[in-house]
C-alpha atoms as a PDB file:
ATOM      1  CA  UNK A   1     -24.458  17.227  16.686  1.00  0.00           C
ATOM      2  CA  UNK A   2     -22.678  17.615  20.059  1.00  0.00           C
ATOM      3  CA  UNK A   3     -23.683  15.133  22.848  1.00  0.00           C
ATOM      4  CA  UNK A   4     -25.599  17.101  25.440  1.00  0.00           C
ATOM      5  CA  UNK A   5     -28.490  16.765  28.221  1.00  0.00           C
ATOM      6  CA  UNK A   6     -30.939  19.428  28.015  1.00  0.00           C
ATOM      7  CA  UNK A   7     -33.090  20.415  31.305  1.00  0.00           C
ATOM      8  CA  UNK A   8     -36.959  19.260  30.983  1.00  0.00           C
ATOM      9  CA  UNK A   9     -39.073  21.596  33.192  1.00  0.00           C
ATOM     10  CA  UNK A  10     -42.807  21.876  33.785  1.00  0.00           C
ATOM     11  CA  UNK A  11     -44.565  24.504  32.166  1.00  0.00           C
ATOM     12  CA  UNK A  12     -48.351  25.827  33.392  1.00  0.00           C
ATOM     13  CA  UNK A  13     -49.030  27.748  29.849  1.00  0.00           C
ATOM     14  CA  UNK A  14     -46.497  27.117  27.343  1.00  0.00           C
ATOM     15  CA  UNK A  15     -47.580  30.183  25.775  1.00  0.00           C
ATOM     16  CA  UNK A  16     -47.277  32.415  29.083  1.00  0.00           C
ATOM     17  CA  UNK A  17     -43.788  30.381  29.234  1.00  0.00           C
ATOM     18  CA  UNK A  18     -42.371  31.491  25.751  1.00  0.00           C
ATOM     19  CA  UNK A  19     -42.985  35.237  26.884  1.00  0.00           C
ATOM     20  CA  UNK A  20     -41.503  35.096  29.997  1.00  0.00           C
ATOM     21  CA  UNK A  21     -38.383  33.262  28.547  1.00  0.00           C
ATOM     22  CA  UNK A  22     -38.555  35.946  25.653  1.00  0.00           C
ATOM     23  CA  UNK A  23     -38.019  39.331  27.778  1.00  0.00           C
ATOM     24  CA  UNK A  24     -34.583  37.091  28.922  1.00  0.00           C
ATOM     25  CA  UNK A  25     -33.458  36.763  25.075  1.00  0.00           C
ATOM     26  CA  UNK A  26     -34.712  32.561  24.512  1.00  0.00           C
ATOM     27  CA  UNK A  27     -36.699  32.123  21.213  1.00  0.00           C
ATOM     28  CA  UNK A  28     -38.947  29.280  20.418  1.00  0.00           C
ATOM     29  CA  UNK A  29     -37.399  26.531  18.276  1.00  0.00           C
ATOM     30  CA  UNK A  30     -40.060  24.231  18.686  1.00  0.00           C
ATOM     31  CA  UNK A  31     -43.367  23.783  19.613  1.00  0.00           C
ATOM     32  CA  UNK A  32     -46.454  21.589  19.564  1.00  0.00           C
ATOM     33  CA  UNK A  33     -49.048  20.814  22.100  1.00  0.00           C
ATOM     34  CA  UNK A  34     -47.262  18.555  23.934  1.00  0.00           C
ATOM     35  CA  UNK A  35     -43.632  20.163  23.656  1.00  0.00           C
ATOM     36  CA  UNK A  36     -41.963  23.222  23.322  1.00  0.00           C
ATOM     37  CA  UNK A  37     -37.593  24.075  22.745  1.00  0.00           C
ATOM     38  CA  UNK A  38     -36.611  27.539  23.904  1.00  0.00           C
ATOM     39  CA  UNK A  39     -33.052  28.395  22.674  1.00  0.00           C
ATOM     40  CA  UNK A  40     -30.709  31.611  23.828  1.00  0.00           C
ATOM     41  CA  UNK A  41     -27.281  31.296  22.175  1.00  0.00           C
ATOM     42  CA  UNK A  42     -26.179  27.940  23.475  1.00  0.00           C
ATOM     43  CA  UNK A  43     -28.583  27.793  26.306  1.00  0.00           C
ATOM     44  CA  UNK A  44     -31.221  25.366  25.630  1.00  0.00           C
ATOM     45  CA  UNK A  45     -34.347  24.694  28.041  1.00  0.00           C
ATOM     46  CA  UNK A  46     -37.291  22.083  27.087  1.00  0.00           C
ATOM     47  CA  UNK A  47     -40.777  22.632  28.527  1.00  0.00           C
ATOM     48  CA  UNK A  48     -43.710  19.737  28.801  1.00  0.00           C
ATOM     49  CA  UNK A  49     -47.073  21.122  29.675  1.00  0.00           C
ATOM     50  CA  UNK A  50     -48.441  20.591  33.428  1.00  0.00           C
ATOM     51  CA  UNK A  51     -51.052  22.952  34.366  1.00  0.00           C
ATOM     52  CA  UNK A  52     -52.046  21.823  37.219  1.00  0.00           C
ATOM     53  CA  UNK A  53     -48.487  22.550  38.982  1.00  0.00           C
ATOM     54  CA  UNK A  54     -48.589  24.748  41.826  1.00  0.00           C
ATOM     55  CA  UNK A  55     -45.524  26.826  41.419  1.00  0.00           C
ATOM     56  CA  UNK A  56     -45.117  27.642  45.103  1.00  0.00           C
ATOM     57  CA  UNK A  57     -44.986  24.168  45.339  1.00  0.00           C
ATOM     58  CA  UNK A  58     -42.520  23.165  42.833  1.00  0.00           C
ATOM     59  CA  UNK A  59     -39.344  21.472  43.078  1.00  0.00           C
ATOM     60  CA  UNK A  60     -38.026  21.307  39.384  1.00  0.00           C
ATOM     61  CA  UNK A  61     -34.399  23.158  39.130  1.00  0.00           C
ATOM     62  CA  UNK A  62     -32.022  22.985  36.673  1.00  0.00           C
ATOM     63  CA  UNK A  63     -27.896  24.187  36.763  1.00  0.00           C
ATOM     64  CA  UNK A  64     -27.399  26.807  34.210  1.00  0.00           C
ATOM     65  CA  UNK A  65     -22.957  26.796  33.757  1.00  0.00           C
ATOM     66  CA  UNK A  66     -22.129  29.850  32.292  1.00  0.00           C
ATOM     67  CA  UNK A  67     -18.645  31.500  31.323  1.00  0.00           C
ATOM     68  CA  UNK A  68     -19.534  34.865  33.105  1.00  0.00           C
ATOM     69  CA  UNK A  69     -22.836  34.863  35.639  1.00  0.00           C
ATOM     70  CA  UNK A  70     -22.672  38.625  36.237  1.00  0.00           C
ATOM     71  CA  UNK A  71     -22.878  38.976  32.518  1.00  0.00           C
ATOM     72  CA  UNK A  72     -25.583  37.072  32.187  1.00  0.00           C
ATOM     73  CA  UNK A  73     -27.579  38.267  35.385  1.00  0.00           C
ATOM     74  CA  UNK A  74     -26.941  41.823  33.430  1.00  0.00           C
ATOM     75  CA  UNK A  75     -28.831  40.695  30.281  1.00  0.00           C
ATOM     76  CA  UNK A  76     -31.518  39.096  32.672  1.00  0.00           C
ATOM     77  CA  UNK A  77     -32.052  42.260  34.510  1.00  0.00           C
ATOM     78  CA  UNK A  78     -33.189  44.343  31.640  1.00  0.00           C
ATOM     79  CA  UNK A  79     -36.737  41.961  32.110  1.00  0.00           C
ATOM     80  CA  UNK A  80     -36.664  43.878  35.696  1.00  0.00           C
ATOM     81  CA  UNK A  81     -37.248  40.825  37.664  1.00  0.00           C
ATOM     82  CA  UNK A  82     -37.909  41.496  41.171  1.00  0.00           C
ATOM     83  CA  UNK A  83     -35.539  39.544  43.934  1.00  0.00           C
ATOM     84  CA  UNK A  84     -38.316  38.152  45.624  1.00  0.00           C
ATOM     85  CA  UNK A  85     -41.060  36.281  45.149  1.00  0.00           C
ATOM     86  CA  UNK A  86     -42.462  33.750  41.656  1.00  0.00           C
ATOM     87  CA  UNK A  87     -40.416  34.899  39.705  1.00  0.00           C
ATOM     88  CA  UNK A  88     -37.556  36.393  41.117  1.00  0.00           C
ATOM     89  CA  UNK A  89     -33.814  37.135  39.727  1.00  0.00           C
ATOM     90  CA  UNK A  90     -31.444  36.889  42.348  1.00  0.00           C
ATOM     91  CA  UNK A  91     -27.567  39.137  42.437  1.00  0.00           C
ATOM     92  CA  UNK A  92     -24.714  37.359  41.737  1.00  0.00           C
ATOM     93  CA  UNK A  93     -22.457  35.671  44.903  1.00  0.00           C
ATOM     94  CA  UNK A  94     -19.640  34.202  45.654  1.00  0.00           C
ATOM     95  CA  UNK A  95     -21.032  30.552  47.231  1.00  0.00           C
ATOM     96  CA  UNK A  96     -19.122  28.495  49.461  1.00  0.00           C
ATOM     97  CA  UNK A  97     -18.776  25.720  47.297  1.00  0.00           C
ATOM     98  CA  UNK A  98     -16.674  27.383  44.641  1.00  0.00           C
ATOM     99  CA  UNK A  99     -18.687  28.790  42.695  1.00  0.00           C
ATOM    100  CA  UNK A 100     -20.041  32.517  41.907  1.00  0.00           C
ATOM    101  CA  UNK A 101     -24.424  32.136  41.683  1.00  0.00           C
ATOM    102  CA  UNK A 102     -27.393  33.686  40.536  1.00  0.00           C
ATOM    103  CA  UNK A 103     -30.506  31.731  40.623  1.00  0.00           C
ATOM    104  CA  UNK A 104     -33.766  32.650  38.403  1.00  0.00           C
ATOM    105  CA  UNK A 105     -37.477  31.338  39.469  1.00  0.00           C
ATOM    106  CA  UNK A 106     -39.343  31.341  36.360  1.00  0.00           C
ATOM    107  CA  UNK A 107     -43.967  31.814  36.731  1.00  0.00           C
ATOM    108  CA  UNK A 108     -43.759  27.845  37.238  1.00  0.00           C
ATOM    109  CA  UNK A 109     -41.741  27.823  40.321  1.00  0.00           C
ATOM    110  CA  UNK A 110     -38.664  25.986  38.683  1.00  0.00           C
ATOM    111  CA  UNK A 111     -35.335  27.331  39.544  1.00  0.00           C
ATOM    112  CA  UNK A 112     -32.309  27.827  37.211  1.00  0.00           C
ATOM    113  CA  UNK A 113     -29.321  28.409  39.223  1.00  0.00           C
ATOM    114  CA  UNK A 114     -26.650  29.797  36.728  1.00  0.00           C
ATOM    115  CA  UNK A 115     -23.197  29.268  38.337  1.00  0.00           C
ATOM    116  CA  UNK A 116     -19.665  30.369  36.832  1.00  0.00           C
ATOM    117  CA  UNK A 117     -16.948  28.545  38.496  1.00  0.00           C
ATOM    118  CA  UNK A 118     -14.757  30.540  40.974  1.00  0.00           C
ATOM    119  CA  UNK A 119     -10.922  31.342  40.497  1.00  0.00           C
END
């Protein structure tokens, strides 16, 4: 096994979760009532139940590093995520801080910004 740290996010319905994480190509690896593993090639997210969370409210976030953002953003944008709003997709751009960034909002509120490094 390769060391690694995986992102932990809040999840309202784990079920409603899985499905929203399935129309962007993730598949369930694991799940109980207290747990669930959602894998998409080497991506790898890990959900704990909180229903309670307001996702308006929320400020869980997690950096998705990717090899090619607009690639990725294409593959996301077959689940025809609007730009605005819980949940949103946001275009790819060029960010001051080096990096080119596209940042997802899942139905909880928590924000994956997926970044490929610039030049």
């Amino acid at each position: 096994m390769t060391d690694r740290i995986t992102a932990n996010l809040p999840a309202r319905d784990l079920a409603e979760t899985a499905a929203f994480y399935g129309k962007l190509g993730f598949s369930v690896t694991f799940r109980d009532a207290g747990w669930m593993i959602l894998t998409r090639g080497p991506l790898e997210l890990e959900f704990f139940p909180y229903p309670e969370l307001n996702p308006a409210e929320s400020s869980f976030s997690a950096c998705v590093r990717v090899a090619d953002v607009d690639r990725l953003h294409a593959d996301w944008s077959t689940a025809a995520l609007p730009q605005n709003g819980i949940p949103r997709l946001t275009p790819p751009r060029d960010e001051a801080f080096g990096f080119r960034m596209s940042a997802l909002v899942d139905p909880n509120g928590s924000l994956l910004r997926c970044l490929t490094a610039l030049g």
